[in-house]
PDB file of N, CA and C in Angstrom:
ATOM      1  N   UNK A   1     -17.026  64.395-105.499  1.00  0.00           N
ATOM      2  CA  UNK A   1     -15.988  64.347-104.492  1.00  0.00           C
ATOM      3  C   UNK A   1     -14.658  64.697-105.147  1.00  0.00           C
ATOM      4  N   UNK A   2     -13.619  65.269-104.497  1.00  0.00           N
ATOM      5  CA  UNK A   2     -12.420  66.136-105.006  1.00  0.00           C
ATOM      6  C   UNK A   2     -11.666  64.822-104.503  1.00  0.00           C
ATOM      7  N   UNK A   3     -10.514  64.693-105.646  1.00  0.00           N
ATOM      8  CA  UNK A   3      -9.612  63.560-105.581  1.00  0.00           C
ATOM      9  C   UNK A   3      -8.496  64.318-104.360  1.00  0.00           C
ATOM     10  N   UNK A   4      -8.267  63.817-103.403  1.00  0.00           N
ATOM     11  CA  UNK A   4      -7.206  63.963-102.312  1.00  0.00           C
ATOM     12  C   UNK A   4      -5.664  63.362-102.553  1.00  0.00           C
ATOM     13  N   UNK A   5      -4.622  63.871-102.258  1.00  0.00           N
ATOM     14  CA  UNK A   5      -3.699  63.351-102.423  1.00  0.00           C
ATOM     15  C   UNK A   5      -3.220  62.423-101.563  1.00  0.00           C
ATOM     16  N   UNK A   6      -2.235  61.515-101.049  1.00  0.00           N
ATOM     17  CA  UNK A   6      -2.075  60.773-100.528  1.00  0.00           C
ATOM     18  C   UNK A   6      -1.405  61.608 -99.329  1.00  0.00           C
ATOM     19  N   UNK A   7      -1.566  60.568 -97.924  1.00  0.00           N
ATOM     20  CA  UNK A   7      -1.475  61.402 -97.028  1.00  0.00           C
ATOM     21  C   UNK A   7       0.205  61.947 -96.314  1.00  0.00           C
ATOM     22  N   UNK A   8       1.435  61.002 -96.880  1.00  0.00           N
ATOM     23  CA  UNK A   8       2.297  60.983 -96.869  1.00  0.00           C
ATOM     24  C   UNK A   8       2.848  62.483 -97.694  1.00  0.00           C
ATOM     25  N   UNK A   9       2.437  62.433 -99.103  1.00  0.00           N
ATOM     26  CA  UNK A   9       2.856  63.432-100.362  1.00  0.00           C
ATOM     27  C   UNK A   9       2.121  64.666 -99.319  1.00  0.00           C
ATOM     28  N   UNK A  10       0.979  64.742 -98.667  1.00  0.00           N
ATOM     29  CA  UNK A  10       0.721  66.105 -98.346  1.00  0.00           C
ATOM     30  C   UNK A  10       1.319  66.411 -97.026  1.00  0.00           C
ATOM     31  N   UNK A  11       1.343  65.421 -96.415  1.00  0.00           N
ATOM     32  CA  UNK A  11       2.476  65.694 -95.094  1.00  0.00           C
ATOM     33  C   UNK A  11       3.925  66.674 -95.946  1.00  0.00           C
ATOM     34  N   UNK A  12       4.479  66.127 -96.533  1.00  0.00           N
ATOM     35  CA  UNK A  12       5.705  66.450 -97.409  1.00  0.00           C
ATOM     36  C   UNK A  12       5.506  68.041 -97.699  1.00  0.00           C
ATOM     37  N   UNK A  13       4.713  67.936 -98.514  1.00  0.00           N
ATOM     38  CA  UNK A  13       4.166  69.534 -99.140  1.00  0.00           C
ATOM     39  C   UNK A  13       3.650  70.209 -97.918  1.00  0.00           C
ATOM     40  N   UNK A  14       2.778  70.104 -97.188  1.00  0.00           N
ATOM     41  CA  UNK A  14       2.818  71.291 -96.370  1.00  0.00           C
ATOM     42  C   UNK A  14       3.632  71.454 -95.625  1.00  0.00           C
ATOM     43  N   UNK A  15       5.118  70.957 -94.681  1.00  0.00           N
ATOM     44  CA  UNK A  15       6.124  71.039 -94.490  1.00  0.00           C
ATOM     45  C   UNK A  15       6.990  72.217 -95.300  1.00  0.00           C
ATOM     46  N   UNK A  16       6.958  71.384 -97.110  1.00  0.00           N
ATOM     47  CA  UNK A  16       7.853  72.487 -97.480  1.00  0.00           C
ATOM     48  C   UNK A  16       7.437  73.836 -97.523  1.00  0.00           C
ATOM     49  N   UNK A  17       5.750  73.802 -97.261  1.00  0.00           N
ATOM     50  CA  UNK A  17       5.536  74.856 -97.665  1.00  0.00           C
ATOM     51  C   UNK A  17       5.705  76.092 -96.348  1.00  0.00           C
ATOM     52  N   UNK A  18       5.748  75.475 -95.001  1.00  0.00           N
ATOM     53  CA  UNK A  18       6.172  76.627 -94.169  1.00  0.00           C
ATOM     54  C   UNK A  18       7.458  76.404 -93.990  1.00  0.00           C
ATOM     55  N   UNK A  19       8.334  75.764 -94.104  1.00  0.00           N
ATOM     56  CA  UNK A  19       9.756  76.154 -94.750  1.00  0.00           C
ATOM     57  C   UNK A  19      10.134  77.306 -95.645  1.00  0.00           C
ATOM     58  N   UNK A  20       9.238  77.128 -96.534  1.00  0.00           N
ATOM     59  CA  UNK A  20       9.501  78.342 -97.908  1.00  0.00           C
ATOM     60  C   UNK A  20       9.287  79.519 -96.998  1.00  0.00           C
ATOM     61  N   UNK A  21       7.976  79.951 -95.834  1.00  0.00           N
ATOM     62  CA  UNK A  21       7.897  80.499 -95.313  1.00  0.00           C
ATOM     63  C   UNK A  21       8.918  81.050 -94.100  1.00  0.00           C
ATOM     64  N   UNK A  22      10.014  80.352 -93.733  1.00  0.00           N
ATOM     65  CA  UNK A  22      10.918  80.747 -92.618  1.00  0.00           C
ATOM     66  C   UNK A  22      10.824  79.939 -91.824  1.00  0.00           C
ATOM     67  N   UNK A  23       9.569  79.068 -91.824  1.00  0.00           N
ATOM     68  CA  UNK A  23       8.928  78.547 -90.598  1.00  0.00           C
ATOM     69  C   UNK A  23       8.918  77.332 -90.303  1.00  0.00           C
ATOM     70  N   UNK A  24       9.829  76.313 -88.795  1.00  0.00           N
ATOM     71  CA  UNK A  24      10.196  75.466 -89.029  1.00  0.00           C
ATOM     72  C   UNK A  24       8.677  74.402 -88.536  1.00  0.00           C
ATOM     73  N   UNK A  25       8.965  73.529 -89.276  1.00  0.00           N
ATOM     74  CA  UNK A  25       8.097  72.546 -89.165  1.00  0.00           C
ATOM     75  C   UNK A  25       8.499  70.724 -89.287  1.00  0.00           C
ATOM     76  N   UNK A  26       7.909  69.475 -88.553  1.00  0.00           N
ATOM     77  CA  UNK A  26       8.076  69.061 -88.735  1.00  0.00           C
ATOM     78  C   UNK A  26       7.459  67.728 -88.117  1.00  0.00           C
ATOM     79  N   UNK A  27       7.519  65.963 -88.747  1.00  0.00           N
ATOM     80  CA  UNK A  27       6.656  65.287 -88.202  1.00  0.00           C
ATOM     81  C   UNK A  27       7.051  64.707 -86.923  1.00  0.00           C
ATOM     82  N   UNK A  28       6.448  64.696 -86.255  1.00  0.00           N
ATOM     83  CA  UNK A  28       6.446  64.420 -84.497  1.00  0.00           C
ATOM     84  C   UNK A  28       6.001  62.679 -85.081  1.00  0.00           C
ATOM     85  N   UNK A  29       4.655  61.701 -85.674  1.00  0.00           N
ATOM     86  CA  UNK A  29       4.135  60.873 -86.150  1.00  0.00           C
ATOM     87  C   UNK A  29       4.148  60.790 -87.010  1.00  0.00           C
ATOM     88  N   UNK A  30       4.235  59.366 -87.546  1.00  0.00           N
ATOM     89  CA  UNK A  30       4.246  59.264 -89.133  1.00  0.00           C
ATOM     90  C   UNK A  30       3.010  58.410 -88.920  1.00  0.00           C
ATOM     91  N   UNK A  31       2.368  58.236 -89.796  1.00  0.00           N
ATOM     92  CA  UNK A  31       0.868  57.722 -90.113  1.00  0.00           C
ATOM     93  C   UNK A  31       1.017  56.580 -91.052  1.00  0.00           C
ATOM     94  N   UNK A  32      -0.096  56.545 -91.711  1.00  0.00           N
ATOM     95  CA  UNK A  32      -0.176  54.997 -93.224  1.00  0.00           C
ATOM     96  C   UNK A  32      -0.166  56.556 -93.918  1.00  0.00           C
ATOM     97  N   UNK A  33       1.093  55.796 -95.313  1.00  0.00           N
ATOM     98  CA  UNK A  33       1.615  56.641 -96.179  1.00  0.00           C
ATOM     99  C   UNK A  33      -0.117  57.176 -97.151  1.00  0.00           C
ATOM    100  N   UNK A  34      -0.453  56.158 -97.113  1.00  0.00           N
ATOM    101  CA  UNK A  34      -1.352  56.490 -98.143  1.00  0.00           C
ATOM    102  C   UNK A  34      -2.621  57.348 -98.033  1.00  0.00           C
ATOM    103  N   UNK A  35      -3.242  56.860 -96.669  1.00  0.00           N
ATOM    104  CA  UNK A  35      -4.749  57.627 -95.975  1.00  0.00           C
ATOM    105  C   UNK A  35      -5.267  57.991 -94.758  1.00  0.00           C
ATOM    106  N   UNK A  36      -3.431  57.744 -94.263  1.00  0.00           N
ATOM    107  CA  UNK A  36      -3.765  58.529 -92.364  1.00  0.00           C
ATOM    108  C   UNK A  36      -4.305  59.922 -92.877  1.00  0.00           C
ATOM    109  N   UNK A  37      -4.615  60.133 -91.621  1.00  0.00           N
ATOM    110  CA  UNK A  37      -5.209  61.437 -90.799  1.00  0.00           C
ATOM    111  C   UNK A  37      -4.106  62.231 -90.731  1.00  0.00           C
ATOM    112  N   UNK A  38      -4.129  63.559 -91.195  1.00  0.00           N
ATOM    113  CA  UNK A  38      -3.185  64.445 -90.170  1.00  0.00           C
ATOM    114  C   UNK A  38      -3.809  65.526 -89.131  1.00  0.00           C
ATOM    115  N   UNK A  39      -2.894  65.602 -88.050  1.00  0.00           N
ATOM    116  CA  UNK A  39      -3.210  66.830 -87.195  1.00  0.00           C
ATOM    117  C   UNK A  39      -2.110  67.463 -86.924  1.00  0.00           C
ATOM    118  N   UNK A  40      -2.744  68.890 -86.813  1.00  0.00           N
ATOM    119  CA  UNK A  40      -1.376  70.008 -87.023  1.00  0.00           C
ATOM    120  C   UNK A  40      -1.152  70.592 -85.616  1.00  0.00           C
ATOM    121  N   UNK A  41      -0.006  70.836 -85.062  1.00  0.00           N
ATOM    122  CA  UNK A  41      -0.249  71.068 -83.858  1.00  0.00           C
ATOM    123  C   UNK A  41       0.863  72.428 -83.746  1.00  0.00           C
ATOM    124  N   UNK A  42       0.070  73.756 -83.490  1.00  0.00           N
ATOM    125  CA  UNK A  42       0.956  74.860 -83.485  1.00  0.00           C
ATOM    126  C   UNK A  42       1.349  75.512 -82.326  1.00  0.00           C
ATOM    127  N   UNK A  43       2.794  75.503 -82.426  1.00  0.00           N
ATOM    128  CA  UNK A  43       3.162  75.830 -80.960  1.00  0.00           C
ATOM    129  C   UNK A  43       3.958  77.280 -81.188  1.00  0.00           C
ATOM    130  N   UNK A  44       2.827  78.025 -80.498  1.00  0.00           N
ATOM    131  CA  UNK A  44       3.774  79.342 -80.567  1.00  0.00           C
ATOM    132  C   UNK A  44       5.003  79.707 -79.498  1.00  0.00           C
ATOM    133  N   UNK A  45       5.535  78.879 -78.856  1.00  0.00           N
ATOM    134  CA  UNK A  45       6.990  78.811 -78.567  1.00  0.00           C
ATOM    135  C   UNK A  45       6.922  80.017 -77.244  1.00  0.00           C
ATOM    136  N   UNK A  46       5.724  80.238 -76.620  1.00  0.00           N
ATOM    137  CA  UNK A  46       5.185  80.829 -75.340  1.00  0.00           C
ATOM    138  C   UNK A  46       4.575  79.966 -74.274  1.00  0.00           C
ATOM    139  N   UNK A  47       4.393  78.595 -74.441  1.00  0.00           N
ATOM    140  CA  UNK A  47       3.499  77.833 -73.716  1.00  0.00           C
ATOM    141  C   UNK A  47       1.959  78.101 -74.500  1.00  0.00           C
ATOM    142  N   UNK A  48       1.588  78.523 -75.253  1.00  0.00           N
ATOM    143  CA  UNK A  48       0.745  78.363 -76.072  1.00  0.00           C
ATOM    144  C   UNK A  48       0.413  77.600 -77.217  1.00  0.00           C
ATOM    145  N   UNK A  49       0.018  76.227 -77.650  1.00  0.00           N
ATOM    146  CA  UNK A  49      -0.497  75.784 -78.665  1.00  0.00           C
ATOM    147  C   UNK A  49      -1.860  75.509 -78.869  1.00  0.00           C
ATOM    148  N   UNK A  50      -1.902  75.022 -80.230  1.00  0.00           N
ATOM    149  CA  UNK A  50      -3.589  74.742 -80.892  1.00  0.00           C
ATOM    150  C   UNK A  50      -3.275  73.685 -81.262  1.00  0.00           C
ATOM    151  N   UNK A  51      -3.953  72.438 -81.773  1.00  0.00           N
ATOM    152  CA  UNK A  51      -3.907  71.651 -82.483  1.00  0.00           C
ATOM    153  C   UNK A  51      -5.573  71.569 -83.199  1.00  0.00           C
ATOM    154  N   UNK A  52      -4.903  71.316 -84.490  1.00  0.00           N
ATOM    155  CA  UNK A  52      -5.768  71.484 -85.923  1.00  0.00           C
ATOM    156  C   UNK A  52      -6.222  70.030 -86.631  1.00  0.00           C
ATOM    157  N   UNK A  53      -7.322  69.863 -86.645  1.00  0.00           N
ATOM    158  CA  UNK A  53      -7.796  68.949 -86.768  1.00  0.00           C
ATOM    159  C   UNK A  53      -8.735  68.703 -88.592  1.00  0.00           C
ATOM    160  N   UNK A  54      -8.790  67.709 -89.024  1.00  0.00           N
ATOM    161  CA  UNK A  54      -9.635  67.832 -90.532  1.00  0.00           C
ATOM    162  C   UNK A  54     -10.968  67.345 -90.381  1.00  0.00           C
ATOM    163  N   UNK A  55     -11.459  68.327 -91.790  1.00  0.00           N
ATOM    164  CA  UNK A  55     -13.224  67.638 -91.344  1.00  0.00           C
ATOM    165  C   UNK A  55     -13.665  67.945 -92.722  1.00  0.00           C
ATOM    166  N   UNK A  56     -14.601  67.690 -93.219  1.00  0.00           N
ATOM    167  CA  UNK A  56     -15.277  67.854 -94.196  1.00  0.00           C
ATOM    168  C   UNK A  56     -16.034  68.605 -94.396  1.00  0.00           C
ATOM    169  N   UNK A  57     -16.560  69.302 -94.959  1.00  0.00           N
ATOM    170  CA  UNK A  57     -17.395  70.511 -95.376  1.00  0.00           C
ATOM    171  C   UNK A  57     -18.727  69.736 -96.375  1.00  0.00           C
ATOM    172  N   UNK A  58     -19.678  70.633 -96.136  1.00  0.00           N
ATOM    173  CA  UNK A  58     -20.529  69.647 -96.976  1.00  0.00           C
ATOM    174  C   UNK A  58     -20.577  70.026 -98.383  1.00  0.00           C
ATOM    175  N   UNK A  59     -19.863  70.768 -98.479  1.00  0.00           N
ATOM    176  CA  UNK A  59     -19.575  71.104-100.208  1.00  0.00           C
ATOM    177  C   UNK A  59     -18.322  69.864-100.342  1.00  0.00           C
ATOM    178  N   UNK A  60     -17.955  68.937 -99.315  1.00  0.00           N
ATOM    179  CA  UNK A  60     -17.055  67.522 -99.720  1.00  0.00           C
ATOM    180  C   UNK A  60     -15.509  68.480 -99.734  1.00  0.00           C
ATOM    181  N   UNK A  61     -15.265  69.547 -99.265  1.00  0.00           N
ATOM    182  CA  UNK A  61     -14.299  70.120 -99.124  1.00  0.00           C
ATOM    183  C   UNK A  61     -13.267  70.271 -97.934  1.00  0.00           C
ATOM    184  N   UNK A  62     -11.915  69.842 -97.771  1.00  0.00           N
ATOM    185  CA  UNK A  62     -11.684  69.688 -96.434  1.00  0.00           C
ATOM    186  C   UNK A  62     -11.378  70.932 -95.447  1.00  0.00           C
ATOM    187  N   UNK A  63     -11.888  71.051 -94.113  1.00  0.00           N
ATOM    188  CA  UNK A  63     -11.589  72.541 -93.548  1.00  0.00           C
ATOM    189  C   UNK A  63     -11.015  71.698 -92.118  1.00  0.00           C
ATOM    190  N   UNK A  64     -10.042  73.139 -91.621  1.00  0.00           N
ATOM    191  CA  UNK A  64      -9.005  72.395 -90.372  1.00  0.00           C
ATOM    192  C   UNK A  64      -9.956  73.021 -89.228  1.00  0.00           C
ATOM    193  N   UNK A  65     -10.443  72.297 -88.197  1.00  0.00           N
ATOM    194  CA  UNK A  65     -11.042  72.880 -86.842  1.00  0.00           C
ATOM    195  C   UNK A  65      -9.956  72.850 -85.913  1.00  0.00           C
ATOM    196  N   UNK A  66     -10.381  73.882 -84.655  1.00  0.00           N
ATOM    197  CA  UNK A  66      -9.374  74.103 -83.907  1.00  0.00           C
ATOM    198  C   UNK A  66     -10.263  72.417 -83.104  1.00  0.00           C
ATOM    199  N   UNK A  67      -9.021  71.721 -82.788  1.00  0.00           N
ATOM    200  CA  UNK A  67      -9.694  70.329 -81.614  1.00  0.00           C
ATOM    201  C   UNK A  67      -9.453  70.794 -80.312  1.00  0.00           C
ATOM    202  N   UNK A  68      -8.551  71.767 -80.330  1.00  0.00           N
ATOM    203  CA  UNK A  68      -8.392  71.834 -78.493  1.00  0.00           C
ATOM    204  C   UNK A  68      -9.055  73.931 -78.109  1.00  0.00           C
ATOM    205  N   UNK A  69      -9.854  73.922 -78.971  1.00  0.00           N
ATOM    206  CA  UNK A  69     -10.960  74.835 -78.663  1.00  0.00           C
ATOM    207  C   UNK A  69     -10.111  76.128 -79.121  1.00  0.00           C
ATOM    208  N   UNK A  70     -10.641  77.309 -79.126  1.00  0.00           N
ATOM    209  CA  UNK A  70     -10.536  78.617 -79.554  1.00  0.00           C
ATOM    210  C   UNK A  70      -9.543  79.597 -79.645  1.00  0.00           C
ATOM    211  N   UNK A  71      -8.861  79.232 -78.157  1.00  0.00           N
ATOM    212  CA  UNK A  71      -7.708  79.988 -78.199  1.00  0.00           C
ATOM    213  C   UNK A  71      -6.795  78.953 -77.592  1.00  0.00           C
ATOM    214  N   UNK A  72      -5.783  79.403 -77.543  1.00  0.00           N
ATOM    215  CA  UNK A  72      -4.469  78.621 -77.390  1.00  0.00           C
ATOM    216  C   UNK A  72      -4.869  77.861 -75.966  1.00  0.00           C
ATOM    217  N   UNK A  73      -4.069  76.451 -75.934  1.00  0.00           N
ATOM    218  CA  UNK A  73      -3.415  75.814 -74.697  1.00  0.00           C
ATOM    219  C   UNK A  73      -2.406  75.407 -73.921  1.00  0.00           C
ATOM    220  N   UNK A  74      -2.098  75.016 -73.184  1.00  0.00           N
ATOM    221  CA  UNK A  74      -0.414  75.238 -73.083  1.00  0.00           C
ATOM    222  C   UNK A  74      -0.474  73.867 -73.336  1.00  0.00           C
ATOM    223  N   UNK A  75       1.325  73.289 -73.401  1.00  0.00           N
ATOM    224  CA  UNK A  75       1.380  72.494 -74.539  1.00  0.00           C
ATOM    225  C   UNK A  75       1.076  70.919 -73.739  1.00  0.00           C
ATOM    226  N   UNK A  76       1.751  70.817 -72.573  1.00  0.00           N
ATOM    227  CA  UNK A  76       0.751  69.524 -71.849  1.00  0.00           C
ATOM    228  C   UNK A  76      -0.457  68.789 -72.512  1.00  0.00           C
ATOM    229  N   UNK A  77      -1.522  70.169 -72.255  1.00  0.00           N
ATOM    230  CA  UNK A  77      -2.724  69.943 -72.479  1.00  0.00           C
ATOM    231  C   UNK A  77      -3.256  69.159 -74.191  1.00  0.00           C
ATOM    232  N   UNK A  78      -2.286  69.852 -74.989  1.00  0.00           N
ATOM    233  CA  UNK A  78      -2.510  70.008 -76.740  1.00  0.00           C
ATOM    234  C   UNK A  78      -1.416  68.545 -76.624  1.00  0.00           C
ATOM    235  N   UNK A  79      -0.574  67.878 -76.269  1.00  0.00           N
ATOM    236  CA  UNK A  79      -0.427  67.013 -76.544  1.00  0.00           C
ATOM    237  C   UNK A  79      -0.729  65.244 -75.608  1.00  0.00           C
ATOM    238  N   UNK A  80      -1.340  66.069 -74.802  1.00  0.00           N
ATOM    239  CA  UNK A  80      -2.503  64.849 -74.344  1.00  0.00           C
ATOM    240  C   UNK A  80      -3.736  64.835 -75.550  1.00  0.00           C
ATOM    241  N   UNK A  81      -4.669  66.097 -75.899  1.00  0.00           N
ATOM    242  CA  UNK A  81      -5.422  65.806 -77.089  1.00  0.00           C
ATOM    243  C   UNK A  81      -4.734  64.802 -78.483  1.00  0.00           C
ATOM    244  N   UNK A  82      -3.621  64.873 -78.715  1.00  0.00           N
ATOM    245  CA  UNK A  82      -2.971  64.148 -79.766  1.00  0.00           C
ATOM    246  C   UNK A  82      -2.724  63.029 -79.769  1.00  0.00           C
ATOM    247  N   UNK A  83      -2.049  62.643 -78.064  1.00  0.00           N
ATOM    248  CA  UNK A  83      -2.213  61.182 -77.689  1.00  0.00           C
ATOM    249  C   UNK A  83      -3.391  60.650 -77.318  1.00  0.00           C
ATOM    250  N   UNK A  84      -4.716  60.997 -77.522  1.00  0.00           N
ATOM    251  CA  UNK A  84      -5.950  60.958 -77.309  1.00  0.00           C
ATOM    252  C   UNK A  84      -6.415  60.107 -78.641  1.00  0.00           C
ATOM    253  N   UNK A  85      -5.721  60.936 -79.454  1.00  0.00           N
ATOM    254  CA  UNK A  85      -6.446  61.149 -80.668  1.00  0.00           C
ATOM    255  C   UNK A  85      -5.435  59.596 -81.753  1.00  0.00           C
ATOM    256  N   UNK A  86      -4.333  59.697 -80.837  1.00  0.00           N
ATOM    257  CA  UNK A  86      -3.488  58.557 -81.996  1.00  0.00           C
ATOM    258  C   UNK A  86      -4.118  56.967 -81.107  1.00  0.00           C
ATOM    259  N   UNK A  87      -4.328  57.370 -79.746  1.00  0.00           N
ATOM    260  CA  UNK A  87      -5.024  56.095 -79.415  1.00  0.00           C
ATOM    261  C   UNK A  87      -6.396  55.721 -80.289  1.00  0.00           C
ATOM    262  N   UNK A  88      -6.831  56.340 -80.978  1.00  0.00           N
ATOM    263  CA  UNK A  88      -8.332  55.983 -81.723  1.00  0.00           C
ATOM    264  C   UNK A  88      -7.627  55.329 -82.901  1.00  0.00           C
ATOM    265  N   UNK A  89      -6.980  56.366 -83.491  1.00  0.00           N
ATOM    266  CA  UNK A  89      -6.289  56.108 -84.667  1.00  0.00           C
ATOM    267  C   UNK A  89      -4.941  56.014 -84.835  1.00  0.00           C
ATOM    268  N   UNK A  90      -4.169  54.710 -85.214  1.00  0.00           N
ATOM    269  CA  UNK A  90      -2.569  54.794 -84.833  1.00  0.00           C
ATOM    270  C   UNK A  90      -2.087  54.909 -86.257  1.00  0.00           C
ATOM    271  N   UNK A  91      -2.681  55.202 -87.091  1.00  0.00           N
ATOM    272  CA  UNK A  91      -2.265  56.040 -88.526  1.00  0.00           C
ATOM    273  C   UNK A  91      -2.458  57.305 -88.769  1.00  0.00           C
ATOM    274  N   UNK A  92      -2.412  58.071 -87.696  1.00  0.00           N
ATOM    275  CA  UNK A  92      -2.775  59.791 -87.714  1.00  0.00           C
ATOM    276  C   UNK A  92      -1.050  59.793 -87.795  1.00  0.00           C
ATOM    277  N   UNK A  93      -1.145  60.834 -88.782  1.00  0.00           N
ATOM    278  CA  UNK A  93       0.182  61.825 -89.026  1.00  0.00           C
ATOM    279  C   UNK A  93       0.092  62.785 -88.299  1.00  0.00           C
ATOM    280  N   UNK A  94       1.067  63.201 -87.122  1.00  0.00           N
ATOM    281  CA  UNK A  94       1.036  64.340 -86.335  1.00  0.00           C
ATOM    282  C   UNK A  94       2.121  65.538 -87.270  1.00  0.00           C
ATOM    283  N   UNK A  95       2.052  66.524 -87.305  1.00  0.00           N
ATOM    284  CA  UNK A  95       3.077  67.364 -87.975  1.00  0.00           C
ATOM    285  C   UNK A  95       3.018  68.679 -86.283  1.00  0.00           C
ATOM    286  N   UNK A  96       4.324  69.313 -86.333  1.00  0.00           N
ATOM    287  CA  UNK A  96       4.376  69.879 -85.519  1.00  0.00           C
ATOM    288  C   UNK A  96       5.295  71.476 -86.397  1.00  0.00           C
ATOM    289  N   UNK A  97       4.698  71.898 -85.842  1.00  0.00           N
ATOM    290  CA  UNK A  97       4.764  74.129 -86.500  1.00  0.00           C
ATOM    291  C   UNK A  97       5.099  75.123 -85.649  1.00  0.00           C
ATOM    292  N   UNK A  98       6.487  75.079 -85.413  1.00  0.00           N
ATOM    293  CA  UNK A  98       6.342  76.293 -84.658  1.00  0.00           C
ATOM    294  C   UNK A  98       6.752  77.570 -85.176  1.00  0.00           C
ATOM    295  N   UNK A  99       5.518  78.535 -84.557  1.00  0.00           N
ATOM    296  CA  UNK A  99       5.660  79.675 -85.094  1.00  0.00           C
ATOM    297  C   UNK A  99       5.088  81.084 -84.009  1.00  0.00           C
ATOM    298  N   UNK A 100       6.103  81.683 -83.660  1.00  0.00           N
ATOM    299  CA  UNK A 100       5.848  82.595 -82.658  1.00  0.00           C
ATOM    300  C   UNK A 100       4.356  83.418 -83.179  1.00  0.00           C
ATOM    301  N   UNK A 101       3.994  83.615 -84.346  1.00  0.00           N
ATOM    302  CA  UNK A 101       2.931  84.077 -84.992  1.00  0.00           C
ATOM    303  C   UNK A 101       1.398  83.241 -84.645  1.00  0.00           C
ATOM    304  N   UNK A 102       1.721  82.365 -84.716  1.00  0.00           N
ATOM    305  CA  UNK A 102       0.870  80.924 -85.019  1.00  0.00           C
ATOM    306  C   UNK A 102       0.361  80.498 -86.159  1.00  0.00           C
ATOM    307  N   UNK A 103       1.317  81.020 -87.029  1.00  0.00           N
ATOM    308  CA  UNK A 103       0.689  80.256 -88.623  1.00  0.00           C
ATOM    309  C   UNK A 103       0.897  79.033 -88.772  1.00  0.00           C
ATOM    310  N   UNK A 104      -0.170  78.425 -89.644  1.00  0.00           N
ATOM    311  CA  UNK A 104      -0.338  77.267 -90.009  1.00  0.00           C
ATOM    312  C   UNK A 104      -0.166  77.455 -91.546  1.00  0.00           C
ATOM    313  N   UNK A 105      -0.676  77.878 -92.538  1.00  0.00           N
ATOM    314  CA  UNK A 105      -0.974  77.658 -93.980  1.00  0.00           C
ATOM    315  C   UNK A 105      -2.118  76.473 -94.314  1.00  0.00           C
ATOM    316  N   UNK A 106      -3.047  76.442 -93.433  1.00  0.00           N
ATOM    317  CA  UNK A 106      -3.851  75.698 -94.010  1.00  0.00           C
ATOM    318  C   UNK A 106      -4.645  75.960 -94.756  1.00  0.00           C
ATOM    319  N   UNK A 107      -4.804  77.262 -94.619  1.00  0.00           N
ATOM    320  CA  UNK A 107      -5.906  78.090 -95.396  1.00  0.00           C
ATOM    321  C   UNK A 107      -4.949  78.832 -96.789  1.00  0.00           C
ATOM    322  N   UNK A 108      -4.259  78.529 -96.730  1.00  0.00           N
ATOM    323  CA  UNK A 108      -3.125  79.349 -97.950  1.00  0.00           C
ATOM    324  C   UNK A 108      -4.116  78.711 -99.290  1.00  0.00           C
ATOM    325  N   UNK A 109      -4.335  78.669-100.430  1.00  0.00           N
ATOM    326  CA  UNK A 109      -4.396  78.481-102.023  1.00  0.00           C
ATOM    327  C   UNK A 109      -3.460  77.253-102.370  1.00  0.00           C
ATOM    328  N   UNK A 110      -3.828  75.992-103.381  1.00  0.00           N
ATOM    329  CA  UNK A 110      -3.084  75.399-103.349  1.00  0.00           C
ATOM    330  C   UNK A 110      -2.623  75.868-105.035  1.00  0.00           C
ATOM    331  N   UNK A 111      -1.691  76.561-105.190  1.00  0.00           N
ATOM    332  CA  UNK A 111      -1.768  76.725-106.998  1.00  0.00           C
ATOM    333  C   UNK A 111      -1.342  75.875-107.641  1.00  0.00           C
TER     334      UNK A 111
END
């Protein structure tokens, strides 16, 4: 199993990291510093968002699924899934991305 960082420090870092990118981002929820959940919720600033969800891979590796399905939703919809989702769990870190593109960087390299 791959040592994870704490969930606060990676909230932090992926923030700065679509910052570095142009791209503003930021937390809507704050979670338990140490081992909330995050979900990413991208709003391309059209009435279109996704929200991005974590899961495990069975190589024990973490990969982001789309939770509110394939292609975009408008944003109502994507943040009823979130308040869905903080009622299960009230230590989910929500982070919020907007990006007329719809990047996330989840898939970016961590060097």
């Amino acid at each position: 199993m791959t040592a994870r960082l704490k969930a606060g420090i990676w909230v932090r870092a992926h923030i700065r990291r679509c910052e570095v990118a142009g791209v503003s981002a930021f937390v809507v929820a704050k979670g338990d510093e140490t081992a909330g959940a995050v979900l990413i919720k991208v709003n391309r600033l059209d009435g279109g968002c996704e929200v991005f969800t974590p899961s495990t891979g069975l190589d024990g590796e973490r990969r982001w699924l789309s939770g509110t399905g394939a292609a975009p939703v408008a944003e109502p919809e994507a943040d009823a899934y979130i308040t869905r989702q903080r009622g299960y769990d009230p230590d989910l870190w929500v982070i919020e991305i907007e990006d007329r593109e719809g990047r996330h960087f989840l898939d970016d390299p961590v060097d």
